[in-house]
PDB file of N, CA and C in Angstrom:
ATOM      1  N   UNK A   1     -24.285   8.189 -13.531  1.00  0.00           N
ATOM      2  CA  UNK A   1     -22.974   7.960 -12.984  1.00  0.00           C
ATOM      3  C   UNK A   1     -22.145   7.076 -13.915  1.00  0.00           C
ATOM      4  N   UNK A   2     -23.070   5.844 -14.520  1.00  0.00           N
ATOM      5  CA  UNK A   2     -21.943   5.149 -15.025  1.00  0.00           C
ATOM      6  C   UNK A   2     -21.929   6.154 -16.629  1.00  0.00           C
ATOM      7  N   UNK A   3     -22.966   6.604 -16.738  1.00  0.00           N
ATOM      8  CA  UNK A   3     -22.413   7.861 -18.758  1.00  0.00           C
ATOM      9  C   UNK A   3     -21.019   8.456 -17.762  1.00  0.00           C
ATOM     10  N   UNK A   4     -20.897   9.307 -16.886  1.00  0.00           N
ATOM     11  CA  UNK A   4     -19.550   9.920 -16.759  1.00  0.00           C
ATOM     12  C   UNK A   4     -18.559   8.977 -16.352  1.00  0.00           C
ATOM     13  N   UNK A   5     -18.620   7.879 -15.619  1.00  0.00           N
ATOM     14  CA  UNK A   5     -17.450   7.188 -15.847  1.00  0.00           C
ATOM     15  C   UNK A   5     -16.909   6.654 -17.147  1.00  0.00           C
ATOM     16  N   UNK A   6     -17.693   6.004 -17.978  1.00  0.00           N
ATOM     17  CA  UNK A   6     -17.477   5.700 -19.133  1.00  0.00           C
ATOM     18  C   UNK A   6     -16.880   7.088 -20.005  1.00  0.00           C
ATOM     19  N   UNK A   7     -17.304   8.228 -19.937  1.00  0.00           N
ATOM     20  CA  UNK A   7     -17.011   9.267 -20.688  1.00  0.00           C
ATOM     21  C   UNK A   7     -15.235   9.649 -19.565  1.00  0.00           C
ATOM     22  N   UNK A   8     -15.201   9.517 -18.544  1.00  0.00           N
ATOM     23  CA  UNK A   8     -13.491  10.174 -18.269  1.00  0.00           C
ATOM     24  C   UNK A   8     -13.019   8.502 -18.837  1.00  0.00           C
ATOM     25  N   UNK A   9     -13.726   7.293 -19.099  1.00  0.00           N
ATOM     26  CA  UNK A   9     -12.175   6.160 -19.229  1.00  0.00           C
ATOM     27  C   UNK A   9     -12.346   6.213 -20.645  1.00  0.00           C
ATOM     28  N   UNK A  10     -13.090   7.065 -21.514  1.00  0.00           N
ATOM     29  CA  UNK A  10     -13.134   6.957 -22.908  1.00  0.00           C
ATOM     30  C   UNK A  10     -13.442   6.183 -23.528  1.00  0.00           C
ATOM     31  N   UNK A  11     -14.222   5.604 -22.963  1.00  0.00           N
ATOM     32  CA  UNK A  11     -15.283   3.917 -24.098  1.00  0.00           C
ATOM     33  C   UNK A  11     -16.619   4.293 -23.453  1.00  0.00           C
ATOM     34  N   UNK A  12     -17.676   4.114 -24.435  1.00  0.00           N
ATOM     35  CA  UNK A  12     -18.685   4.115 -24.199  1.00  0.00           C
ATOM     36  C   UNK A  12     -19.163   2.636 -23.458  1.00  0.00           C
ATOM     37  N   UNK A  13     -18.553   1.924 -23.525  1.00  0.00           N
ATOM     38  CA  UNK A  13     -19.113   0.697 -22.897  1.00  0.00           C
ATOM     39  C   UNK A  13     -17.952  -0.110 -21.762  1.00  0.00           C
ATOM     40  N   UNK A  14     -17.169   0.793 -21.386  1.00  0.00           N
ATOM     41  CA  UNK A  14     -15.874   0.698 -20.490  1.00  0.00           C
ATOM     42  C   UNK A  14     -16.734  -0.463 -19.324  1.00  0.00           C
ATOM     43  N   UNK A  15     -18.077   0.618 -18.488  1.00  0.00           N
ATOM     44  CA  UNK A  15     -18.465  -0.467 -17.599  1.00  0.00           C
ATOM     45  C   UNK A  15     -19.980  -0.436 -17.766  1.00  0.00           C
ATOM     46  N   UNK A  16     -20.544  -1.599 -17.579  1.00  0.00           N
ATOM     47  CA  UNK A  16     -22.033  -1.542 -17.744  1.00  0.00           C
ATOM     48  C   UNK A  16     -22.303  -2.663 -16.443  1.00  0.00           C
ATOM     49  N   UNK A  17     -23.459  -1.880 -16.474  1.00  0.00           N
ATOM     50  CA  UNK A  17     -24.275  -3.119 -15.383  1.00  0.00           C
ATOM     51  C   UNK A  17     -25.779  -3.433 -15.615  1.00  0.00           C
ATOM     52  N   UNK A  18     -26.578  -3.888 -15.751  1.00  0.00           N
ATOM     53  CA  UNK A  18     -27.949  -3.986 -15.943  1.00  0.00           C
ATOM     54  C   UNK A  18     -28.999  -3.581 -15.018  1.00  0.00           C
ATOM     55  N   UNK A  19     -29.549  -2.657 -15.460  1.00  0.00           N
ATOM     56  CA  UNK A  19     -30.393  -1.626 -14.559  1.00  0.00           C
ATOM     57  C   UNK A  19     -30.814  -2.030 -13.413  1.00  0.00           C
ATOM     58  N   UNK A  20     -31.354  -3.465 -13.080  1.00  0.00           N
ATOM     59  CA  UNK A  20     -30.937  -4.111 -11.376  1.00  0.00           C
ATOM     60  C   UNK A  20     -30.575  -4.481 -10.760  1.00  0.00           C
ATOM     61  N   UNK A  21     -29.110  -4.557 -11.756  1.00  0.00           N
ATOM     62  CA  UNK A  21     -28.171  -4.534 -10.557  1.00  0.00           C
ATOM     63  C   UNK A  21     -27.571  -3.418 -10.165  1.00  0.00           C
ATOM     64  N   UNK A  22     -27.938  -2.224 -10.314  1.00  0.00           N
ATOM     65  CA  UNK A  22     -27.884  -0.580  -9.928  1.00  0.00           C
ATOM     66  C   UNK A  22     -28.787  -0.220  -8.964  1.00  0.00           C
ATOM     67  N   UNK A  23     -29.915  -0.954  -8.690  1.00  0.00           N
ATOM     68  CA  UNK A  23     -30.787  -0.813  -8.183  1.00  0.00           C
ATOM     69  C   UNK A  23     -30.596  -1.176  -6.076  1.00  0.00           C
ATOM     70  N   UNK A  24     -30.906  -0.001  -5.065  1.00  0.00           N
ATOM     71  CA  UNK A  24     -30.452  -0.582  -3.909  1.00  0.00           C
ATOM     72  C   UNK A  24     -29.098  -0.556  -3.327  1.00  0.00           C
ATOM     73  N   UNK A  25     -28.635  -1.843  -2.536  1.00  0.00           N
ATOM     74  CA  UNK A  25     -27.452  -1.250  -2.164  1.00  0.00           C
ATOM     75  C   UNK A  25     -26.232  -2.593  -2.303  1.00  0.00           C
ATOM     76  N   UNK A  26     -26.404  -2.801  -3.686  1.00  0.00           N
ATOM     77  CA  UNK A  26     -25.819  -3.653  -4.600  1.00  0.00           C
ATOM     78  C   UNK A  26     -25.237  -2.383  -5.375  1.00  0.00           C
ATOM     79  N   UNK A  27     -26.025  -1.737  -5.728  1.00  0.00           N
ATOM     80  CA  UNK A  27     -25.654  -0.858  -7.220  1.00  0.00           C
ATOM     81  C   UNK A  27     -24.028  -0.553  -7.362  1.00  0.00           C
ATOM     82  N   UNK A  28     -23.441   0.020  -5.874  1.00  0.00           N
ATOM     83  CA  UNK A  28     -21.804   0.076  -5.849  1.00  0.00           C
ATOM     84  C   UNK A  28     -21.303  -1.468  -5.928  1.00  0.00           C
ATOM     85  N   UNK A  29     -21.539  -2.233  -6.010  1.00  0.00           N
ATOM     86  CA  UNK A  29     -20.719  -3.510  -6.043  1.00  0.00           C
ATOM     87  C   UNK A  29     -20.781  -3.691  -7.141  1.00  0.00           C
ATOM     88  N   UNK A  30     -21.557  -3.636  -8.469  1.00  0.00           N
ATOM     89  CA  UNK A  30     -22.150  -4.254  -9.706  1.00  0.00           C
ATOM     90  C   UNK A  30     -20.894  -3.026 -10.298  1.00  0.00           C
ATOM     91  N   UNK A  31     -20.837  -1.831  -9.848  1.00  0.00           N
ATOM     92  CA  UNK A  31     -20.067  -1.145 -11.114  1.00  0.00           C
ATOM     93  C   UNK A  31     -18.671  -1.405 -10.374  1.00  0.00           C
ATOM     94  N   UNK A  32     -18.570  -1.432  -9.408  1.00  0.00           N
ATOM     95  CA  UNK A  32     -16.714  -2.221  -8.608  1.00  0.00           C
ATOM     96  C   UNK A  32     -16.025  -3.317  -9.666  1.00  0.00           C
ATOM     97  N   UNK A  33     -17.145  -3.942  -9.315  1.00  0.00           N
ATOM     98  CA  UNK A  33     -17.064  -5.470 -10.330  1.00  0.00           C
ATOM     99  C   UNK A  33     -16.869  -5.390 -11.676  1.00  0.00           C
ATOM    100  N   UNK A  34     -17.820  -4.382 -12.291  1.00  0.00           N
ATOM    101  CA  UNK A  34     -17.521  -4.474 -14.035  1.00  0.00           C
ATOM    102  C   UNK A  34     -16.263  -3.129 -13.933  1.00  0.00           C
ATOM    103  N   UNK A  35     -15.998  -2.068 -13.670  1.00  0.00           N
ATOM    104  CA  UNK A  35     -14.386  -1.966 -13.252  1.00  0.00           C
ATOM    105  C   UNK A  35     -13.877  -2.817 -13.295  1.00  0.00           C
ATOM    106  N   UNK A  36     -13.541  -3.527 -12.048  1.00  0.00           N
ATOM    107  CA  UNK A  36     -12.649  -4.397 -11.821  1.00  0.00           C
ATOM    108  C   UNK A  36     -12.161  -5.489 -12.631  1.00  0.00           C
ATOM    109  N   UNK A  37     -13.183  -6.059 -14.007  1.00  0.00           N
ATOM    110  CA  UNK A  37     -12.984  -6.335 -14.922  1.00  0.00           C
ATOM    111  C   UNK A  37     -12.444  -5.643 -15.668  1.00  0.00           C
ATOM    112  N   UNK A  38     -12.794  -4.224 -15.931  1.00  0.00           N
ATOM    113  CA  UNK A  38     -12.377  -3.383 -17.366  1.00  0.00           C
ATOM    114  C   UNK A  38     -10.875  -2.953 -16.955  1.00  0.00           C
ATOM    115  N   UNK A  39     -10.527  -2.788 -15.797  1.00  0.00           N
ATOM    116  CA  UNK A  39      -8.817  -2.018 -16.066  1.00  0.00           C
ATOM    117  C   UNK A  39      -7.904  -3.044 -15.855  1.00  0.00           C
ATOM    118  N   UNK A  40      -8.026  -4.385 -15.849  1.00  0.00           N
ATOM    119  CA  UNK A  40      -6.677  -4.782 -16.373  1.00  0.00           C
ATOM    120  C   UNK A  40      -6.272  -4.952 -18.092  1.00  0.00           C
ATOM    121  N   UNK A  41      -7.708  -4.505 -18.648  1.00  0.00           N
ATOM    122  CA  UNK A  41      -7.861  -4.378 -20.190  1.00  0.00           C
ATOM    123  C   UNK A  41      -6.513  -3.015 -20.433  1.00  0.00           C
ATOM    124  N   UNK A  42      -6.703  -2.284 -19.610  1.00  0.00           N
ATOM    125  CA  UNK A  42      -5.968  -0.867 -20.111  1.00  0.00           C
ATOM    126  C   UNK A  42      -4.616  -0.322 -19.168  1.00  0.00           C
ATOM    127  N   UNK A  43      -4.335  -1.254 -18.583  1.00  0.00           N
ATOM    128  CA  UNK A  43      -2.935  -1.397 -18.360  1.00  0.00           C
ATOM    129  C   UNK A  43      -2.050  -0.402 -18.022  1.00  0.00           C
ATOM    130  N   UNK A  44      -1.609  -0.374 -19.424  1.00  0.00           N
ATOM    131  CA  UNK A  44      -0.776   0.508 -20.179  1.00  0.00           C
ATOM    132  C   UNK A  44      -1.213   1.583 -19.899  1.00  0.00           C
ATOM    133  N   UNK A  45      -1.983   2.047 -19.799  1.00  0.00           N
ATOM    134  CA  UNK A  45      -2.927   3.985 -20.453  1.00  0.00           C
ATOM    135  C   UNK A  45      -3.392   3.881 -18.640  1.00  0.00           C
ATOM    136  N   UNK A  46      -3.260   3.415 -18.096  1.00  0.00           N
ATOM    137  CA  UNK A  46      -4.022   3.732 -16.671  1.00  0.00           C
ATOM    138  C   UNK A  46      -3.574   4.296 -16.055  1.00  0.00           C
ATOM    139  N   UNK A  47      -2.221   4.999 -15.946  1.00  0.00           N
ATOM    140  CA  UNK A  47      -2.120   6.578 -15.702  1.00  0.00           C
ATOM    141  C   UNK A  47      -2.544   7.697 -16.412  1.00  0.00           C
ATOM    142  N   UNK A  48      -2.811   7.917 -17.775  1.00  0.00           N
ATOM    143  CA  UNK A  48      -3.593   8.683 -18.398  1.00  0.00           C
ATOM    144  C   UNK A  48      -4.873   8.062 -17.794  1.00  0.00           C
ATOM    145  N   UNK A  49      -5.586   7.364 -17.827  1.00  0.00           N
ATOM    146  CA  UNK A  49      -6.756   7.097 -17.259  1.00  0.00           C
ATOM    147  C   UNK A  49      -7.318   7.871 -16.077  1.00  0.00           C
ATOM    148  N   UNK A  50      -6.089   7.639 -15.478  1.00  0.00           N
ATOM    149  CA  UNK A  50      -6.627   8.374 -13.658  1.00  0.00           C
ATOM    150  C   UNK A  50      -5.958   9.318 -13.466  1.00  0.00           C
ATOM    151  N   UNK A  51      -5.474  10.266 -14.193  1.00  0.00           N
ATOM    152  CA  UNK A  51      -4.984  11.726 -14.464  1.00  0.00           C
ATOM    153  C   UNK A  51      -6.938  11.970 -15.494  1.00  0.00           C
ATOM    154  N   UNK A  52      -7.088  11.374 -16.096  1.00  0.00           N
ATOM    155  CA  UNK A  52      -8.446  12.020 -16.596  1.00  0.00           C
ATOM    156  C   UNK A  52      -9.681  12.144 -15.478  1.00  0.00           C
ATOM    157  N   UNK A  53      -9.631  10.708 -14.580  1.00  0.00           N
ATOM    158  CA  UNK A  53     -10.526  10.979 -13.579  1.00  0.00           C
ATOM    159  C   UNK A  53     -10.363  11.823 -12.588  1.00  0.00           C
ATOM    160  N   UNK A  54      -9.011  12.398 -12.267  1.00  0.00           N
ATOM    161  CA  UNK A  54      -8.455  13.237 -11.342  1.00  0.00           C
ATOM    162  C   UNK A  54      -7.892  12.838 -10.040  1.00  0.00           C
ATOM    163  N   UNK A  55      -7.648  11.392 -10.051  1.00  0.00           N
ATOM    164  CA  UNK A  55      -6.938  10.376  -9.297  1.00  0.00           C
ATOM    165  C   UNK A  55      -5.256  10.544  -9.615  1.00  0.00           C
ATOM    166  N   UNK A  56      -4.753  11.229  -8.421  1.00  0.00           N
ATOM    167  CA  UNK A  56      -3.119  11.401  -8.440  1.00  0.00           C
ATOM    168  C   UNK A  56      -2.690  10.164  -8.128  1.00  0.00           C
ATOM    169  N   UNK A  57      -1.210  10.316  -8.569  1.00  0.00           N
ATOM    170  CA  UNK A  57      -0.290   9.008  -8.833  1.00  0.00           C
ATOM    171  C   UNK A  57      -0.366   8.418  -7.143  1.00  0.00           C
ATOM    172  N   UNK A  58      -0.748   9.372  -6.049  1.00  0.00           N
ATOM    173  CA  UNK A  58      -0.167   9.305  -4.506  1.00  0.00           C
ATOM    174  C   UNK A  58      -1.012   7.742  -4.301  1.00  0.00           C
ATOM    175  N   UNK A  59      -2.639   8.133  -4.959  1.00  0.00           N
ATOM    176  CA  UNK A  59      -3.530   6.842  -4.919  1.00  0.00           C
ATOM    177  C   UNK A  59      -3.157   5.347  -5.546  1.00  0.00           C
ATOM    178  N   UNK A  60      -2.443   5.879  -6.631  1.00  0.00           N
ATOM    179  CA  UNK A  60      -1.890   4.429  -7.437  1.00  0.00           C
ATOM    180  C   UNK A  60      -0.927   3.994  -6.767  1.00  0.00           C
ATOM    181  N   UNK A  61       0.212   4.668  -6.079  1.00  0.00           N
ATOM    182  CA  UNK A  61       1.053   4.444  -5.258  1.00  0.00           C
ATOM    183  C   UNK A  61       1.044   3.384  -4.243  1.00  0.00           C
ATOM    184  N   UNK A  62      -0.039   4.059  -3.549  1.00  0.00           N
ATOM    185  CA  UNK A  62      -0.341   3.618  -2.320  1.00  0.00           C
ATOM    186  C   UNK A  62      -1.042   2.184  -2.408  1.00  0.00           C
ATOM    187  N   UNK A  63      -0.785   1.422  -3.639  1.00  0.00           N
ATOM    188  CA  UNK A  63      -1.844   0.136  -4.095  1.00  0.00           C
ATOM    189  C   UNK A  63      -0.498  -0.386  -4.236  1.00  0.00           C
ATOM    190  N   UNK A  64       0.762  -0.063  -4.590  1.00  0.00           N
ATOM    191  CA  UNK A  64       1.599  -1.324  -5.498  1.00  0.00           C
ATOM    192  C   UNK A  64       2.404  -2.425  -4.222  1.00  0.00           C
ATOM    193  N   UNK A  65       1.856  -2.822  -3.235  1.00  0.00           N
ATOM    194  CA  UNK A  65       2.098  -4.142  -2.675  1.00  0.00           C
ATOM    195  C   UNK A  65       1.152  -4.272  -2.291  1.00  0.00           C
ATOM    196  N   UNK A  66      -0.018  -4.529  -3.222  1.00  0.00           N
ATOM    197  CA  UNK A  66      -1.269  -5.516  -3.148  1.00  0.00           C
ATOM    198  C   UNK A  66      -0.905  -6.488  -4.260  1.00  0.00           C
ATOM    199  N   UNK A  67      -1.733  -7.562  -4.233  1.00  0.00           N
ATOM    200  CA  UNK A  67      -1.902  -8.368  -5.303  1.00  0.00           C
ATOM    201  C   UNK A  67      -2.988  -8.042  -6.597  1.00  0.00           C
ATOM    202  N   UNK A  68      -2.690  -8.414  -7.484  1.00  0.00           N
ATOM    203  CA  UNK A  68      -3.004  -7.944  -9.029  1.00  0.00           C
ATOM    204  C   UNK A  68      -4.512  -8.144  -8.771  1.00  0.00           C
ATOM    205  N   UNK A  69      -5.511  -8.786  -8.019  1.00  0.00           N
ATOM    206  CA  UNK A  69      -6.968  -8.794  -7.724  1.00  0.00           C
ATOM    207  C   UNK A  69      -6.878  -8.149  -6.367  1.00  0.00           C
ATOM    208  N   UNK A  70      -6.313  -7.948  -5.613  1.00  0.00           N
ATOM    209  CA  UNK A  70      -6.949  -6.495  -4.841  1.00  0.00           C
ATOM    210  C   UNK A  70      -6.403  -5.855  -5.318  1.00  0.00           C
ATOM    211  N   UNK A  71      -5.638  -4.955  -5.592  1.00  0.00           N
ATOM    212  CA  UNK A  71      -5.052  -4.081  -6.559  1.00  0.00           C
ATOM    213  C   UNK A  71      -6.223  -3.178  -6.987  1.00  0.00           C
ATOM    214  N   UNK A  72      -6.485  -3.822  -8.373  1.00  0.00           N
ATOM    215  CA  UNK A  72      -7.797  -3.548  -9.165  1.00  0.00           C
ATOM    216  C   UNK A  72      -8.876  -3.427  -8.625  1.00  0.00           C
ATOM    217  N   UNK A  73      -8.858  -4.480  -7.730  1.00  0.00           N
ATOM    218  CA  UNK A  73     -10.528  -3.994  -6.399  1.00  0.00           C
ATOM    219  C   UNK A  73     -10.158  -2.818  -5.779  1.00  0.00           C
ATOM    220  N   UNK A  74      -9.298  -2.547  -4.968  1.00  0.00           N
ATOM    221  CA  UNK A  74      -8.829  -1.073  -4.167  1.00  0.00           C
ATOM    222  C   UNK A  74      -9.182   0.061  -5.689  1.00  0.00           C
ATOM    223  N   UNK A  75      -8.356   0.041  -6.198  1.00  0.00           N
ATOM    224  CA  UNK A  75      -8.260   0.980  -7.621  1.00  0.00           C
ATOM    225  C   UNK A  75      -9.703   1.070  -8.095  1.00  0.00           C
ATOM    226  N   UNK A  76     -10.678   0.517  -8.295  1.00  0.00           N
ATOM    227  CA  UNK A  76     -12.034   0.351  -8.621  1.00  0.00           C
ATOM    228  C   UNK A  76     -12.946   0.798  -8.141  1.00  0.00           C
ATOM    229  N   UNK A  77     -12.988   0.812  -6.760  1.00  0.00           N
ATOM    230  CA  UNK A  77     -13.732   1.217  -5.053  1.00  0.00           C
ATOM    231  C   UNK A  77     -13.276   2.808  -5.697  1.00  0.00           C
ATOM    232  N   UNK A  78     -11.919   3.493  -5.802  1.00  0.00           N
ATOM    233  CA  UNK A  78     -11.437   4.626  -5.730  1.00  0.00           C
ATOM    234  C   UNK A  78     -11.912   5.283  -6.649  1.00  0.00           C
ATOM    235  N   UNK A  79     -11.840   4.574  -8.045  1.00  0.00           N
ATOM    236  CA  UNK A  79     -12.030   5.493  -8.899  1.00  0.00           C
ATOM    237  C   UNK A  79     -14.205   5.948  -8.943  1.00  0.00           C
ATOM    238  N   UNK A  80     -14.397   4.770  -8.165  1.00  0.00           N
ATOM    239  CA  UNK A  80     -15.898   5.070  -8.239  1.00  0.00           C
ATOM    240  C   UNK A  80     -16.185   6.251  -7.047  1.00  0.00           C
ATOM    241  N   UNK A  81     -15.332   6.171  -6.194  1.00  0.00           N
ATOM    242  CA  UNK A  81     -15.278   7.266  -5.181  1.00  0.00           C
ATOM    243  C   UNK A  81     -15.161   8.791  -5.965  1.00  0.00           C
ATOM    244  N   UNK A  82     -14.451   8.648  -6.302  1.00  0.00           N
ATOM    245  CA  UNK A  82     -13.779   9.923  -7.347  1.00  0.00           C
ATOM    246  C   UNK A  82     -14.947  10.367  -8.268  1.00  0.00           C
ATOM    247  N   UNK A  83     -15.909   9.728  -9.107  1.00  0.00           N
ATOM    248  CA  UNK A  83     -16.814   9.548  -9.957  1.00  0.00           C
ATOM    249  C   UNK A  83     -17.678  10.266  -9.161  1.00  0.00           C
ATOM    250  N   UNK A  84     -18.271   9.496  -7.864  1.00  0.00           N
ATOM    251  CA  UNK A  84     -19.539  10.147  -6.944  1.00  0.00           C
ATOM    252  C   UNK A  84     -19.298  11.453  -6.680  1.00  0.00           C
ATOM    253  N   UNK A  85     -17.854  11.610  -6.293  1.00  0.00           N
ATOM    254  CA  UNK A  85     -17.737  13.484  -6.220  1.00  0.00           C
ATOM    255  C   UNK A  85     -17.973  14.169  -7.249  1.00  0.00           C
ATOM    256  N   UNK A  86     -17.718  13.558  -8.261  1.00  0.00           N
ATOM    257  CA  UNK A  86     -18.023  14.176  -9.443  1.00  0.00           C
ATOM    258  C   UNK A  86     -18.957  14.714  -9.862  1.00  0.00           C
ATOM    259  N   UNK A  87     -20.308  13.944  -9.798  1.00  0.00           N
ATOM    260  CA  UNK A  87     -21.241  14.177  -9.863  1.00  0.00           C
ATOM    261  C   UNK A  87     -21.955  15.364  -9.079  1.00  0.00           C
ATOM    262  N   UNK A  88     -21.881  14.612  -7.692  1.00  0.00           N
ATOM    263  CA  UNK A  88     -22.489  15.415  -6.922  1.00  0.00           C
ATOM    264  C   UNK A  88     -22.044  17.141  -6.582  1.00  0.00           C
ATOM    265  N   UNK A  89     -20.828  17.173  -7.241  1.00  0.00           N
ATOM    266  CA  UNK A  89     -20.302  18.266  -7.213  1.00  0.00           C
ATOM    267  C   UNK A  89     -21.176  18.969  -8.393  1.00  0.00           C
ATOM    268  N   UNK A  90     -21.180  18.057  -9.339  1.00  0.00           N
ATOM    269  CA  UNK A  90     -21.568  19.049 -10.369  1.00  0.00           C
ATOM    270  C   UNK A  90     -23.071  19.046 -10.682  1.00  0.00           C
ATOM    271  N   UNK A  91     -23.862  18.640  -9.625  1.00  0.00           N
ATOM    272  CA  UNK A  91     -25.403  18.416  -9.565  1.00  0.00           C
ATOM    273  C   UNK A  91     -25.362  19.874  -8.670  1.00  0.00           C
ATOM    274  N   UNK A  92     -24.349  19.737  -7.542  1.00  0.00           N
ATOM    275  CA  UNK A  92     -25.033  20.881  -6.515  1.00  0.00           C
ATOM    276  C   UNK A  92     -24.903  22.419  -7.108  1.00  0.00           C
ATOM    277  N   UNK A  93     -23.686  22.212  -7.816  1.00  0.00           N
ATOM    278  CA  UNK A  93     -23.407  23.772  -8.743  1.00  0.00           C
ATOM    279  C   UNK A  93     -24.646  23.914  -9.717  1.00  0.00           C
ATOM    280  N   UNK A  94     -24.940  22.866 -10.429  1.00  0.00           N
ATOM    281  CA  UNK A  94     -25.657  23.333 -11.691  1.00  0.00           C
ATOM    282  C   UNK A  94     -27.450  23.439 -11.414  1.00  0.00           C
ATOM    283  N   UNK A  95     -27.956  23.290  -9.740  1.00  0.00           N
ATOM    284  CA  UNK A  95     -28.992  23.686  -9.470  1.00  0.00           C
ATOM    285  C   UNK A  95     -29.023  24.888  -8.670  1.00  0.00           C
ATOM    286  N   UNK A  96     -27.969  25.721  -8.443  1.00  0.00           N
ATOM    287  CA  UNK A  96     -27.972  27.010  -7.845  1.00  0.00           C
ATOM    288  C   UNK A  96     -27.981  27.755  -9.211  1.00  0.00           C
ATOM    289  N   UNK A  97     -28.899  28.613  -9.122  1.00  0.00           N
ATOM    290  CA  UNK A  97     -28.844  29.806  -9.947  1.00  0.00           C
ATOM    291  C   UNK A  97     -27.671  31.208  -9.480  1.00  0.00           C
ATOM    292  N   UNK A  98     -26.591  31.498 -10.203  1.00  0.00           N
ATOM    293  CA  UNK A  98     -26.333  32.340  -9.603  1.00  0.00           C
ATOM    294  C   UNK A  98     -26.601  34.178 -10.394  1.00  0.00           C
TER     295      UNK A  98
END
């Protein structure tokens, strides 16, 4: 999960967490958190960002009268939301034979 997030925000090291803190039911808080660090780095590009993850503007929208730390926490939660479909979408296709 975190190779494809890192691969739609285009850095290989965008977010990392250390293998126990992935572990259980921490693991979504540890990559919230190192998010929530990494996108006020990219600012600027964070509509290209979440046009790559497939997060419409309606989601960014719907954040701009929060404050600049929930903001980024809401935005973080989402884009990891977005990520899990991702996956699992593309786990359930690529074990059906058709």
């Amino acid at each position: 999960m975190i190779a494809q997030l890192n691969k739609d925000l285009g850095q290989d090291n965008a977010v990392s967490a250390a293998q126990e803190h992935l572990q259980g039911e921490n693991g979504a808080e540890a990559i919230v958190l190192s998010l929530q660090k990494f996108l006020p780095t990219v600012t600027p590009r964070l509509s290209e960002l979440l046009y790559r993850i497939d997060l419409g503007e309606k989601y960014e929208a719907s954040l701009t009268n929060l404050t600049s730390d929930l903001y980024y926490r809401c935005l973080a939660e989402m884009i990891l939301k977005r990520i899990i479909q991702k996956v699992l979408t593309r786990k359930a296709f690529s074990d059906k034979k058709i």
